[in-house]
Protein backbone atom coordinates (compact mmCIF):
# COMPACT_ATOMS: atom_id res chain seq x y z
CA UNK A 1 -27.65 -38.47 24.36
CA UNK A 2 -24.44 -40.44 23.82
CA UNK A 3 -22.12 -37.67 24.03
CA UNK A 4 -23.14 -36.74 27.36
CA UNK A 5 -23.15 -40.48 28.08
CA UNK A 6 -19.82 -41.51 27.04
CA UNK A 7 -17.74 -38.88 25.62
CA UNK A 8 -18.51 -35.90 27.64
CA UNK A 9 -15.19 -34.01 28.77
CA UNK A 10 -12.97 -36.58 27.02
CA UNK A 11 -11.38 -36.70 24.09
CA UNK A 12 -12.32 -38.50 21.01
CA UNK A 13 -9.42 -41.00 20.21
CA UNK A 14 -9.05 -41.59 16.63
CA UNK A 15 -6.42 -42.81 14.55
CA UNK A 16 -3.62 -40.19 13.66
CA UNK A 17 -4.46 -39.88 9.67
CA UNK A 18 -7.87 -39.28 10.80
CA UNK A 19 -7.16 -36.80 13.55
CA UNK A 20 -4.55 -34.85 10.87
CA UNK A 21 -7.42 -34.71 8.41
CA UNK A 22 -9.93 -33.81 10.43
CA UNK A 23 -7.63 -30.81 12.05
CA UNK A 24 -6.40 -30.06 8.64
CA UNK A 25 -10.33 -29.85 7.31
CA UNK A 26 -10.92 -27.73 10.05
CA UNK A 27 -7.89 -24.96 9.17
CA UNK A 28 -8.69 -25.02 5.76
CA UNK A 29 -12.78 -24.62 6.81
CA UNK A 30 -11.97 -21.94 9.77
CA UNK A 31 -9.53 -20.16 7.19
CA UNK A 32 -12.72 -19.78 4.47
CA UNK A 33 -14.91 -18.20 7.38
CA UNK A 34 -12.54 -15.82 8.58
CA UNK A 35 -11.76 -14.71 4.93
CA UNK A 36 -15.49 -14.40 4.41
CA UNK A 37 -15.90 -11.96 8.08
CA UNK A 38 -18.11 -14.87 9.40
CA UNK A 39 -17.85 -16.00 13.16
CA UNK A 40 -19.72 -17.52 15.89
CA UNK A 41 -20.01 -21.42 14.11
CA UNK A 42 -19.80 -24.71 16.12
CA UNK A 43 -18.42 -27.91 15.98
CA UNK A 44 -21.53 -30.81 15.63
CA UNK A 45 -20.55 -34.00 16.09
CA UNK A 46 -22.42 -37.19 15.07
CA UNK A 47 -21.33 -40.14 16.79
CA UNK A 48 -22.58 -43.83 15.07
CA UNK A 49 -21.90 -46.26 17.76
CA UNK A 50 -22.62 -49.12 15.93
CA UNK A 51 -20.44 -48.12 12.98
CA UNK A 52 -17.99 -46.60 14.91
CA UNK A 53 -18.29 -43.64 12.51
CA UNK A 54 -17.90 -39.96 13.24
CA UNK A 55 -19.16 -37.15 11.63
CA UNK A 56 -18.12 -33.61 12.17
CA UNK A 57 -19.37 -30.33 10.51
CA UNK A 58 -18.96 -26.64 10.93
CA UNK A 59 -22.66 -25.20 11.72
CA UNK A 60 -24.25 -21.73 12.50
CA UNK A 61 -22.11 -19.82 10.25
CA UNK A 62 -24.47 -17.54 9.25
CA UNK A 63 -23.03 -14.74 11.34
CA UNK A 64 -21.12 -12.03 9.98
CA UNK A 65 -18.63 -9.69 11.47
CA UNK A 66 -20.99 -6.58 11.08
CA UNK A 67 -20.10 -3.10 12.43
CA UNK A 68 -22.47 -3.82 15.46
CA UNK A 69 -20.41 -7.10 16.26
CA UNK A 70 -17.78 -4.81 15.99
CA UNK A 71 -18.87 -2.60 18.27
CA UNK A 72 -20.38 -5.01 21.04
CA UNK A 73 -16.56 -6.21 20.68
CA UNK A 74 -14.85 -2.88 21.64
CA UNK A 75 -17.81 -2.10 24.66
CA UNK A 76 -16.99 -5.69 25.74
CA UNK A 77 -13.10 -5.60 25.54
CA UNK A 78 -13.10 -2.09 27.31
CA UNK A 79 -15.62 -2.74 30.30
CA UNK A 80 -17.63 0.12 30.04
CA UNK A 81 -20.58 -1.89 30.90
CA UNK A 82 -19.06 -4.01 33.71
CA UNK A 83 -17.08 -7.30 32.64
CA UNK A 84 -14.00 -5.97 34.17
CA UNK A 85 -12.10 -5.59 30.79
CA UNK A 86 -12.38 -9.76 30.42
CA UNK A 87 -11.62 -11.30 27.23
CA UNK A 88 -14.87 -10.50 25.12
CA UNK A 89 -17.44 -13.30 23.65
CA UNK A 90 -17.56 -11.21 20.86
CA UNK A 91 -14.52 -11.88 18.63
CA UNK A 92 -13.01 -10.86 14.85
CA UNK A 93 -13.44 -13.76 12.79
CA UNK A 94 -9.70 -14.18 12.96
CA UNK A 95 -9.79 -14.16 16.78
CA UNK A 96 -12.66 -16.81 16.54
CA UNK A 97 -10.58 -18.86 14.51
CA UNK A 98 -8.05 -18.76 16.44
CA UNK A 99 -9.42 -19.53 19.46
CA UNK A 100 -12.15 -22.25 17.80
CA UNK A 101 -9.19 -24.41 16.61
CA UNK A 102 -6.98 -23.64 19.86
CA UNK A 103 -9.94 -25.42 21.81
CA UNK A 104 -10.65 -28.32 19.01
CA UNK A 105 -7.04 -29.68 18.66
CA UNK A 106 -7.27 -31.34 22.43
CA UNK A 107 -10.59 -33.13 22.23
CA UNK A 108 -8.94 -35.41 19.32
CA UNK A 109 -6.59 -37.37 20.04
């Protein structure tokens, strides 16, 4: 796997017109989920060495904020169930936006 190769941990250097359209594809992607109560996608990332091409898409977005998300969400934030109150896995789709683009923004630079 080339990622875990050579990238692994480390940012992705790209030019800066490419890193502002990629982040700006990502708001404007992240922003249409969250409108349409979807969370839980990932980043995929195809790397062509050769090329020196990168391709990026938004994948698993097939999961919508439904009332049990919701509540999984609440049991999760309150501890109930152990988890001492930690910041839940299960998130709004706002939340998940939020915190998807928080962690993409570093790993291109």
């Amino acid at each position: 796997n080339f990622v875990r190769e050579h990238v692994e941990g480390a940012p992705v250097f790209v030019s800066e017109e490419s890193r502002t359209a990629f982040l700006a594809a990502l708001e404007r992607d992240t922003a249409f989920c969250s409108a349409a109560n979807i969370m839980d996608y990932s980043l995929i990332v195809g790397l062509e060495a050769d090329e020196r091409v990168i391709s990026v898409g938004l994948i698993d977005y097939l999961r919508p904020y439904t009332w049990d998300k919701r509540v999984e969400e609440a049991i999760k934030k309150s501890g109930i169930l152990g988890g001492g109150g930690k910041a839940p896995t299960v998130l709004s789709p706002a939340d998940y936006r939020t915190r998807f683009l928080e962690a993409m923004a570093p790993m291109y630079s």
